[in-house]
C-alpha atoms as a PDB file:
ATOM      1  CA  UNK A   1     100.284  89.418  76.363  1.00  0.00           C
ATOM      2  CA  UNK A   2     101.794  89.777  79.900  1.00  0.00           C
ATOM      3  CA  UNK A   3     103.331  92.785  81.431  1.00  0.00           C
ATOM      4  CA  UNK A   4     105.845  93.442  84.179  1.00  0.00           C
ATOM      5  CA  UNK A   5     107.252  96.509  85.751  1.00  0.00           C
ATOM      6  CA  UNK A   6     107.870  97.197  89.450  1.00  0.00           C
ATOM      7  CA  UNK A   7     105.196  96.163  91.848  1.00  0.00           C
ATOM      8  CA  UNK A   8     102.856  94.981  89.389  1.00  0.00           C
ATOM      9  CA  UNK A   9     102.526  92.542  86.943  1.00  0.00           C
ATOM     10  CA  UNK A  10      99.460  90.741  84.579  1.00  0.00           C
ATOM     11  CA  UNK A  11      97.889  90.506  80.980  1.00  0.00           C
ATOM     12  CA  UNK A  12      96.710  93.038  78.946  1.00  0.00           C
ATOM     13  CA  UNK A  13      93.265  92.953  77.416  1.00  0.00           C
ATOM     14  CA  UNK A  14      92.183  94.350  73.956  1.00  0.00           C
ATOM     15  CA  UNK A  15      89.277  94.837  71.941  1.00  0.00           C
ATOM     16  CA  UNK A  16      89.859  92.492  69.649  1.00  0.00           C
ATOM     17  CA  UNK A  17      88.861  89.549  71.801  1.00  0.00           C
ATOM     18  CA  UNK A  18      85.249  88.486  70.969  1.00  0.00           C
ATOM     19  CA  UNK A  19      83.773  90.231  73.895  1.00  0.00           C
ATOM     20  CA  UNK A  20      80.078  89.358  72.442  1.00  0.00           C
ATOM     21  CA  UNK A  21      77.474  92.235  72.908  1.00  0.00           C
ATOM     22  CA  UNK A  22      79.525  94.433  75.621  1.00  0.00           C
ATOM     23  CA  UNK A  23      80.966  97.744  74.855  1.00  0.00           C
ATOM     24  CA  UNK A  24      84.892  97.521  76.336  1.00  0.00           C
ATOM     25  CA  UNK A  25      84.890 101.061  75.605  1.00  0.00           C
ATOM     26  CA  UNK A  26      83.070 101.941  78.528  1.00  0.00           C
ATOM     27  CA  UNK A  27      85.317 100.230  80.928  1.00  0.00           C
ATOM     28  CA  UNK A  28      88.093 102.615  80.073  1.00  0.00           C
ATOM     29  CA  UNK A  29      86.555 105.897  80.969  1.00  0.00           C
ATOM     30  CA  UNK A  30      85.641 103.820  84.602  1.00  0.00           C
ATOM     31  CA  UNK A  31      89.287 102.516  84.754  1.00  0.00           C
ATOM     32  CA  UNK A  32      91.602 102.776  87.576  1.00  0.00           C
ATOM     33  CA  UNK A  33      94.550 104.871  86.349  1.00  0.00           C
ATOM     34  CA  UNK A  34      97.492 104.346  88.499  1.00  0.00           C
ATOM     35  CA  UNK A  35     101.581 105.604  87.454  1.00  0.00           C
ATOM     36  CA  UNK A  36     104.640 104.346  88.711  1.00  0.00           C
ATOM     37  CA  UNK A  37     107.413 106.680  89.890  1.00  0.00           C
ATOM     38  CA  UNK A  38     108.285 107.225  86.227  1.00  0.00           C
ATOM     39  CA  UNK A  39     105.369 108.615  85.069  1.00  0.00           C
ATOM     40  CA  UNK A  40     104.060 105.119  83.561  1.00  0.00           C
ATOM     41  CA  UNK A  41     100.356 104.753  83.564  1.00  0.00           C
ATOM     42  CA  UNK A  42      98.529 101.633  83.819  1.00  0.00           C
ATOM     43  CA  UNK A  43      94.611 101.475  83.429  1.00  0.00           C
ATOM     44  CA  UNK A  44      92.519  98.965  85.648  1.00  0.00           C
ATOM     45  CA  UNK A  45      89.225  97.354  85.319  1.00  0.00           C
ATOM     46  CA  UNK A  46      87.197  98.029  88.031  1.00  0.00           C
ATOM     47  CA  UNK A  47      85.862  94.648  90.118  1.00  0.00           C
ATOM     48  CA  UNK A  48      82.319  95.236  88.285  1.00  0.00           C
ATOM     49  CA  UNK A  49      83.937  95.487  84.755  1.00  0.00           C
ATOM     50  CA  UNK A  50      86.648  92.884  85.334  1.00  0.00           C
ATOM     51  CA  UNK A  51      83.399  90.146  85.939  1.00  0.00           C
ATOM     52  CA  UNK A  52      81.151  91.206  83.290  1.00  0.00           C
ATOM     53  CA  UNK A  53      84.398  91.158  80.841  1.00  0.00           C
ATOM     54  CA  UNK A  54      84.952  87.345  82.097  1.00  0.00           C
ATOM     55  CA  UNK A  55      81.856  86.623  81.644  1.00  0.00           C
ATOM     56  CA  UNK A  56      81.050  88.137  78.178  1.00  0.00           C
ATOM     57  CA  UNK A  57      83.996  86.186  77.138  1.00  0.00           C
ATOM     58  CA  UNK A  58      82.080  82.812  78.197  1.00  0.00           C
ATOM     59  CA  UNK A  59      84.828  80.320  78.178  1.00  0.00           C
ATOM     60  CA  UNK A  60      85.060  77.691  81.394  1.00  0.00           C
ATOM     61  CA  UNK A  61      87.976  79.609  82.853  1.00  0.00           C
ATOM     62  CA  UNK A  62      86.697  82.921  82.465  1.00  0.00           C
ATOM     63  CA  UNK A  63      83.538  81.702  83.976  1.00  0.00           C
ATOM     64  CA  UNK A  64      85.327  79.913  87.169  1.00  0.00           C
ATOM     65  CA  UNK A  65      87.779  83.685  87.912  1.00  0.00           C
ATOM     66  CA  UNK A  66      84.570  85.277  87.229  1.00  0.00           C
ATOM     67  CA  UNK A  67      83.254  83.592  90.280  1.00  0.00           C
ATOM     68  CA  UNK A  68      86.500  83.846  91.827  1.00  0.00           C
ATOM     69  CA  UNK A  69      86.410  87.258  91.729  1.00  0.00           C
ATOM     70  CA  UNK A  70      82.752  87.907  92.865  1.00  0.00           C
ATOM     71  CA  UNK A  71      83.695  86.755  96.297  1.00  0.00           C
ATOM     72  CA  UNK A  72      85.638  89.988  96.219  1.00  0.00           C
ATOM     73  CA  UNK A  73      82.800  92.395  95.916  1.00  0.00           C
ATOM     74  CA  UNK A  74      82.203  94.383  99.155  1.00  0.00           C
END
């Protein structure tokens, strides 16, 4: 499901994908929560999360951003 609002846009995620043996719980109390001017909050994997959740998923594209993404670690 994509999302939109000013300055940001993406997909959102849910637990209902077969994330395999990881708890997606736990990336929510780690999340990034950011707000627009109107109050609207928006919760962000961190880098760490974001690779192990592309990962657990296992498909071929999840596995090629999942390297994609590593390149961004500091």
């Amino acid at each position: 499901m994509g999302y939109q609002v000013m300055g940001a846009s993406g997909y959102l995620c849910t637990p209902d994908l077969p994330w395999g043996d990881m708890d997606v719980a736990s990336c929510l109390v780690r999340a990034v929560n950011a707000h627009d001017p109107a109050g609207f909050a928006i919760l962000y994997a961190d880098l760490d999360d974001l690779i192990l959740m592309r990962r657990s998923l296992g498909r071929p594209k999840d596995h090629r951003r999942a390297n994609e993404l590593e390149v961004l670690r500091p």
